[in-house]
C-alpha atoms as a PDB file:
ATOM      1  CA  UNK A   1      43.881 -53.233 -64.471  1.00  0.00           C
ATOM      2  CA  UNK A   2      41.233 -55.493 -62.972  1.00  0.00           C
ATOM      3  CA  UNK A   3      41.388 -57.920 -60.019  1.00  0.00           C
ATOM      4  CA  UNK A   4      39.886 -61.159 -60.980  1.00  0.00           C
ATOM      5  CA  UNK A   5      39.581 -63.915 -63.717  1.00  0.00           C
ATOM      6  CA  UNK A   6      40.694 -62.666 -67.020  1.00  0.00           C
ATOM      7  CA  UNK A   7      38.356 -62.430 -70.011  1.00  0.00           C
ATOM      8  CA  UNK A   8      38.949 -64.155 -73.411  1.00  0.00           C
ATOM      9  CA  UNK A   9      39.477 -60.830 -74.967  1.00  0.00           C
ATOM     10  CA  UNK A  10      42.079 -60.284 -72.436  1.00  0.00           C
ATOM     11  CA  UNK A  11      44.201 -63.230 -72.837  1.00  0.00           C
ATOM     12  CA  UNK A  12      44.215 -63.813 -76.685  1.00  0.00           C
ATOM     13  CA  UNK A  13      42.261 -66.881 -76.703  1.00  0.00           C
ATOM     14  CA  UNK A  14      44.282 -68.914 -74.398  1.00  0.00           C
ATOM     15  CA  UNK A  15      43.149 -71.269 -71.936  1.00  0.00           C
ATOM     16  CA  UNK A  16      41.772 -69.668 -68.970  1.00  0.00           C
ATOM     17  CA  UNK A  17      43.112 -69.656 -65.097  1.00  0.00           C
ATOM     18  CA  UNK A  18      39.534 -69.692 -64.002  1.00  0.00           C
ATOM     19  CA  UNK A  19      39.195 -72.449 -61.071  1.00  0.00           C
ATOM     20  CA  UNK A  20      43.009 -72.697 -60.521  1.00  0.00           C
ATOM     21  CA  UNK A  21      44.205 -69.289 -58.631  1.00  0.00           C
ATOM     22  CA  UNK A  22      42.691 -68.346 -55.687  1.00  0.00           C
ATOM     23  CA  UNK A  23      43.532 -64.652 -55.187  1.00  0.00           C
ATOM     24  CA  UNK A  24      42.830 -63.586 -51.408  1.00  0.00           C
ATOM     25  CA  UNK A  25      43.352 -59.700 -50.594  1.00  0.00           C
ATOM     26  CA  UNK A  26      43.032 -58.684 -46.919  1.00  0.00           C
ATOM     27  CA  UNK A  27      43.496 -61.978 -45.015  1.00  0.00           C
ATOM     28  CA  UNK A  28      45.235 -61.594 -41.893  1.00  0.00           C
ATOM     29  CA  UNK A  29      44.722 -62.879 -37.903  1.00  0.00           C
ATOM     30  CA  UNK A  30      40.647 -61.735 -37.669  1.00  0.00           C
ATOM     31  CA  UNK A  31      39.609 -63.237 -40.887  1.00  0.00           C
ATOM     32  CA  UNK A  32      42.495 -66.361 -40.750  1.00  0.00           C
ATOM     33  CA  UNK A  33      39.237 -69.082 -40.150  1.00  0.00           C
ATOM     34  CA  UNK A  34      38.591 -68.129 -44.250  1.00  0.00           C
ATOM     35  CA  UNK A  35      41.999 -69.915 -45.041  1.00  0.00           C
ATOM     36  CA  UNK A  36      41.432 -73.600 -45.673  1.00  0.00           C
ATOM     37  CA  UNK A  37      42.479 -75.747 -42.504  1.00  0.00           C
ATOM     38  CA  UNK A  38      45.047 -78.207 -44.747  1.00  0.00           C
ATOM     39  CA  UNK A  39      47.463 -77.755 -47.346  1.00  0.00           C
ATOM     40  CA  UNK A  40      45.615 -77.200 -50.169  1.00  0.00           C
ATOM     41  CA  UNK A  41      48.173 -74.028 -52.080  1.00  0.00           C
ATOM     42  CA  UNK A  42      50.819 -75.179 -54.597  1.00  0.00           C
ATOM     43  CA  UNK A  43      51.909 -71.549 -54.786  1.00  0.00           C
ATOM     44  CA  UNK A  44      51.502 -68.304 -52.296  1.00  0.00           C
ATOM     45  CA  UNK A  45      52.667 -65.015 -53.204  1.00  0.00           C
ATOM     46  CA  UNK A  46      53.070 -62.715 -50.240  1.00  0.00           C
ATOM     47  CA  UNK A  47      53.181 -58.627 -49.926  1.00  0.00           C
ATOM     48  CA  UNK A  48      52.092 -56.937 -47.329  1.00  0.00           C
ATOM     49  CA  UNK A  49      52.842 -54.500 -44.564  1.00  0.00           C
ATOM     50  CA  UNK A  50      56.643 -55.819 -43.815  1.00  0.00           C
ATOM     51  CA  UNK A  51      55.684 -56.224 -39.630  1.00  0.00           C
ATOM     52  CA  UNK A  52      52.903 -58.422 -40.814  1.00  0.00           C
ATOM     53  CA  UNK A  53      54.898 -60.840 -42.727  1.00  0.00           C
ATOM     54  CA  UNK A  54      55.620 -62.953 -40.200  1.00  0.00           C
ATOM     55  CA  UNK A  55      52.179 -63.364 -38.844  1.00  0.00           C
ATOM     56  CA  UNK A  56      51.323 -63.945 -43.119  1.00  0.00           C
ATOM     57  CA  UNK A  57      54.158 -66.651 -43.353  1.00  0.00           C
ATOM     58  CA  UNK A  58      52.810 -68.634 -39.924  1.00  0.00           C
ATOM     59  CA  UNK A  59      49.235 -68.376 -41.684  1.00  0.00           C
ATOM     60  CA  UNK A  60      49.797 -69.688 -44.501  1.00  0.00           C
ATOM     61  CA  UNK A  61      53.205 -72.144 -44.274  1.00  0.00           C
ATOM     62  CA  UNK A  62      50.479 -74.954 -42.925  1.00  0.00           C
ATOM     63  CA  UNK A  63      48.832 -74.630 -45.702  1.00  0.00           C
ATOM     64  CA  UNK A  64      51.232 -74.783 -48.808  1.00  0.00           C
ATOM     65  CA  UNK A  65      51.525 -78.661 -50.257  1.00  0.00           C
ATOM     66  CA  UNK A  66      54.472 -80.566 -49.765  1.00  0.00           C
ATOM     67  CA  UNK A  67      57.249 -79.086 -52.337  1.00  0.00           C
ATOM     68  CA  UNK A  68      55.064 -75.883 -52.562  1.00  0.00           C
ATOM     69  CA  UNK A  69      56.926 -72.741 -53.093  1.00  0.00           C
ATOM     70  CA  UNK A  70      56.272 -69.464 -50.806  1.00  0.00           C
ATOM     71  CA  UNK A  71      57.438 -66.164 -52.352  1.00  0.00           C
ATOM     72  CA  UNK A  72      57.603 -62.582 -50.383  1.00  0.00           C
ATOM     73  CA  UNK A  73      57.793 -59.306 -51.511  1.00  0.00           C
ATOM     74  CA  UNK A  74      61.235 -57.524 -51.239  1.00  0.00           C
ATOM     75  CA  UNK A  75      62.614 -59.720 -48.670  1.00  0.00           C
ATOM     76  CA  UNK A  76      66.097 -57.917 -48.732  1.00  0.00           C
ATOM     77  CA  UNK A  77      64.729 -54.398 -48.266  1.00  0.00           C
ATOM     78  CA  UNK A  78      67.201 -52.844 -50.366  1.00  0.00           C
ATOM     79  CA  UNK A  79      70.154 -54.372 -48.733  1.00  0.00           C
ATOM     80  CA  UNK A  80      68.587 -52.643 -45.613  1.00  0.00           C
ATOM     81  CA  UNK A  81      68.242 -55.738 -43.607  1.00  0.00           C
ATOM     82  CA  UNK A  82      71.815 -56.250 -43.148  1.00  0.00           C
ATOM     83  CA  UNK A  83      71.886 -53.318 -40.792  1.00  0.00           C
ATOM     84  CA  UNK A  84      68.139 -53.120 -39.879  1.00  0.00           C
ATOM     85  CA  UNK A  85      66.957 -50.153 -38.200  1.00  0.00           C
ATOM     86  CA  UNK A  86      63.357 -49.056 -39.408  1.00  0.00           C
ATOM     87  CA  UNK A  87      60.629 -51.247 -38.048  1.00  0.00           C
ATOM     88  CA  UNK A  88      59.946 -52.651 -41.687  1.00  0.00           C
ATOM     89  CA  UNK A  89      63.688 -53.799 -42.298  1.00  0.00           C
ATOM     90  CA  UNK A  90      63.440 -55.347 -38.682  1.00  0.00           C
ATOM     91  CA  UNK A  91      60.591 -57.524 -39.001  1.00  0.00           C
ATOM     92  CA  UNK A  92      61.997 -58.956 -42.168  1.00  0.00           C
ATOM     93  CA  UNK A  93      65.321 -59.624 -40.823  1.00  0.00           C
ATOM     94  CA  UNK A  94      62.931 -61.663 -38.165  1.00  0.00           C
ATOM     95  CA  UNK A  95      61.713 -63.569 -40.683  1.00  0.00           C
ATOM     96  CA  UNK A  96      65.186 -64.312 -42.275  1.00  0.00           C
ATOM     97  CA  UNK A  97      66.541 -65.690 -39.183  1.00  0.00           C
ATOM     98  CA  UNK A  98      63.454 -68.548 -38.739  1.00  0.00           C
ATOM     99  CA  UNK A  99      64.866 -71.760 -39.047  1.00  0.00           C
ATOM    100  CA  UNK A 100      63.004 -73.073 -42.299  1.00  0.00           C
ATOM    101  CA  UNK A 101      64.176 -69.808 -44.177  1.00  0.00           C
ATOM    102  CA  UNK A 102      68.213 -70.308 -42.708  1.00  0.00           C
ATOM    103  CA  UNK A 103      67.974 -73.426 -44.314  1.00  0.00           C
ATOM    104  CA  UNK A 104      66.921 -71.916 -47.581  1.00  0.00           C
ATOM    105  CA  UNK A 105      69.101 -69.008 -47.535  1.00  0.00           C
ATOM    106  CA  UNK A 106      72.078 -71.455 -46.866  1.00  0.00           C
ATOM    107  CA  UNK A 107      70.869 -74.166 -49.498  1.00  0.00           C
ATOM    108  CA  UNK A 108      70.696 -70.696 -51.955  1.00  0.00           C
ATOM    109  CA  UNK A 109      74.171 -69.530 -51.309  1.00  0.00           C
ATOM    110  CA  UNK A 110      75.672 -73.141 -51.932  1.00  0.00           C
ATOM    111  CA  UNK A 111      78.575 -73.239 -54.107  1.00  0.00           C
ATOM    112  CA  UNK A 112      76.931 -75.985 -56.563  1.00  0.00           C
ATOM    113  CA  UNK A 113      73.503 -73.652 -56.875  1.00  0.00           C
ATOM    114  CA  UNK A 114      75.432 -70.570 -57.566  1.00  0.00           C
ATOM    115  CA  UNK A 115      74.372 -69.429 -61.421  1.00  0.00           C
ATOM    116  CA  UNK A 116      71.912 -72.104 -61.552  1.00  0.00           C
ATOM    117  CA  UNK A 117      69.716 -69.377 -59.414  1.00  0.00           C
ATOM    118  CA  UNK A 118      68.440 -66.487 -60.615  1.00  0.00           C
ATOM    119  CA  UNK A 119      66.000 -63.609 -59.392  1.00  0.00           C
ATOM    120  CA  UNK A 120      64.741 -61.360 -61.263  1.00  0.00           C
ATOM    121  CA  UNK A 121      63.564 -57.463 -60.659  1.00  0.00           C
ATOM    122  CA  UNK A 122      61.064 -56.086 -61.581  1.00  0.00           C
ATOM    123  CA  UNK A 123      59.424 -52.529 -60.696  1.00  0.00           C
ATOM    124  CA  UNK A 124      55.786 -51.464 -61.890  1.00  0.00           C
ATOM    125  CA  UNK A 125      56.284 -48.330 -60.452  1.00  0.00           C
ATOM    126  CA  UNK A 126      59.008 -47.261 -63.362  1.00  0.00           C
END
């Protein structure tokens, strides 16, 4: 598997994502002034270290348009963050308790939004 822009051999034909994703490996704190200064992502897609996310979601949250969608990697830590006590399960239960992410784990456990919601898994490692 290749990073980077798919050929036309690889995709069948179809139209090509060329120009539209923007796939950054390796940003973090030192290298943050390579990350665009205003919201200009419809769509971020976040794994990491787990004690970095945090310092990954306050990068890029500024810069994710209005109604854009943020997505982390194994956020529940096999059911580990309910009783966190590795350094990786703590730093995501530190993100689950900012405000902005409350708010969506409430809005997500809502009676009317229950079955409408669904997340799927998915392993490459099996």
């Amino acid at each position: 598997m290749g990073i980077g822009p798919p050929s036309p051999s690889d995709t069948g034909g179809a139209p090509s994502i060329e120009g539209k994703i923007e796939l950054r490996l390796g940003v973090d704190g030192q290298n943050s002034e390579a990350l665009p200064a205003k919201p200009a992502y419809d769509f971020a897609f976040i794994d990491a270290d787990k004690p970095s996310y945090d310092l990954y979601y306050e990068l890029v949250l500024p810069r994710v348009r209005a109604n854009g969608l943020i997505v982390f990697d194994n956020m529940l830590q096999h059911g580990r963050v309910v009783d966190p006590k590795d350094e990786s399960a703590r730093a995501i239960d530190i993100l689950n308790k900012k405000p902005a992410l409350i708010r969506v784990w409430n809005a997500f456990s809502s009676p009317s939004l229950m079955g409408s919601c669904s997340v799927e898994k998915f392993d490459s490692r099996r």
